[in-house]
Protein backbone atom coordinates (compact mmCIF):
# COMPACT_ATOMS: atom_id res chain seq x y z
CA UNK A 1 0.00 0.00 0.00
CA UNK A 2 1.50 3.10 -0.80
CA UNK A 3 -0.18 7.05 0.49
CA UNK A 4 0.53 9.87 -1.79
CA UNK A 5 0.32 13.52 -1.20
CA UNK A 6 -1.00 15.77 -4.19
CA UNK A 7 -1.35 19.05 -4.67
CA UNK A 8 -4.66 19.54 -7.49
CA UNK A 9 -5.04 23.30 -8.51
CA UNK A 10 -8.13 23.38 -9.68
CA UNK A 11 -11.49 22.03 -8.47
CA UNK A 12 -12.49 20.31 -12.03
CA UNK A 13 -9.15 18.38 -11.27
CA UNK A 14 -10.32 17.32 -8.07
CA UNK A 15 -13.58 16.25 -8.75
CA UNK A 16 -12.16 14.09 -11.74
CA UNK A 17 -9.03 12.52 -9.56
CA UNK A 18 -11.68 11.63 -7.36
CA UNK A 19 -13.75 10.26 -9.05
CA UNK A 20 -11.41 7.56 -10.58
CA UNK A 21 -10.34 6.64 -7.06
CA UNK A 22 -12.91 4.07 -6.50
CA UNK A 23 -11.95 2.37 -9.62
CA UNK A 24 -8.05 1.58 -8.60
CA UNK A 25 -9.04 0.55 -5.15
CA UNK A 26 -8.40 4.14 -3.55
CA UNK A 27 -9.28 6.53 -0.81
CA UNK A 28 -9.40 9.95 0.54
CA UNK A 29 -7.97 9.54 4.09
CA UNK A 30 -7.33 13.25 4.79
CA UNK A 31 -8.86 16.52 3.07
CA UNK A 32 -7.10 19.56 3.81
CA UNK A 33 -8.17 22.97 2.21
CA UNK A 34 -5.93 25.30 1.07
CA UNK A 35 -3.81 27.18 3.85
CA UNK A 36 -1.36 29.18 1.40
CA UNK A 37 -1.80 32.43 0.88
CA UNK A 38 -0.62 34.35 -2.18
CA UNK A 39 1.83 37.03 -1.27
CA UNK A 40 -0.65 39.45 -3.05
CA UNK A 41 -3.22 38.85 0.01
CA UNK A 42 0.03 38.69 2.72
CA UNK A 43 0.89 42.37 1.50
CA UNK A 44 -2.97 43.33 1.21
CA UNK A 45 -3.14 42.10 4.36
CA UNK A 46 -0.37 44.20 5.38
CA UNK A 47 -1.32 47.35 3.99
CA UNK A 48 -3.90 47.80 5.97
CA UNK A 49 -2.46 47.89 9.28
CA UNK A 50 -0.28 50.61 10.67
CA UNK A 51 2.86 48.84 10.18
CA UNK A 52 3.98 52.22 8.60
CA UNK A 53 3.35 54.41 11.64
CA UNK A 54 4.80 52.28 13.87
CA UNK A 55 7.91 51.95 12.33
CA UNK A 56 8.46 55.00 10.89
CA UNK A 57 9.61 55.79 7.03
CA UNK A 58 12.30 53.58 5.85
CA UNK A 59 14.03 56.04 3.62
CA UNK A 60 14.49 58.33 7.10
CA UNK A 61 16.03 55.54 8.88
CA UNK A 62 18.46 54.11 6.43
CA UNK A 63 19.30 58.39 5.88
CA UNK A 64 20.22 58.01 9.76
CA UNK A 65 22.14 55.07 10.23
CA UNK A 66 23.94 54.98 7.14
CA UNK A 67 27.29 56.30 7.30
CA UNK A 68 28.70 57.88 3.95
CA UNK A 69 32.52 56.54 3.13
CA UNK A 70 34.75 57.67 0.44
CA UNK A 71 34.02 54.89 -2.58
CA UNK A 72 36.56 52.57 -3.35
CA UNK A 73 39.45 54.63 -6.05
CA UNK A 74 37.77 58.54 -4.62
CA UNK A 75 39.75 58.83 -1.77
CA UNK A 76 40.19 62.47 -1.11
């Protein structure tokens, strides 16, 4: 006996894996939806909190802790 894990995209995909299951003797033992999240909704997500305010504009801080050097060859 052998388990498998698969990953089906689309729910017409499903419907048709599962359906040929009976005929080659298989099973569903465990359904799990889908718990990824596209990084479109993560950053959605993210927008609307206050992330922003809390921390403070990123452009300011990397102005503040960078520290300027002569560039490799422009020594003064």
């Amino acid at each position: 006996m052998s388990q498998l894990l698969i990953e089906i995209d689309s729910p017409e995909d499903e419907a048709i894996l599962l359906s040929l299951l009976p005929k080659l003797n298989g099973r569903v033992l465990e359904k799990k939806g889908s718990t990824r999240r596209s990084l479109k909704d993560a950053l959605d997500d993210l927008a609307k909190t206050d992330i922003a305010e809390k921390y403070g504009d990123p452009s300011e801080w990397q102005r503040e802790i960078r520290e300027d050097r002569p560039l490799p060859g422009r020594e003064k």
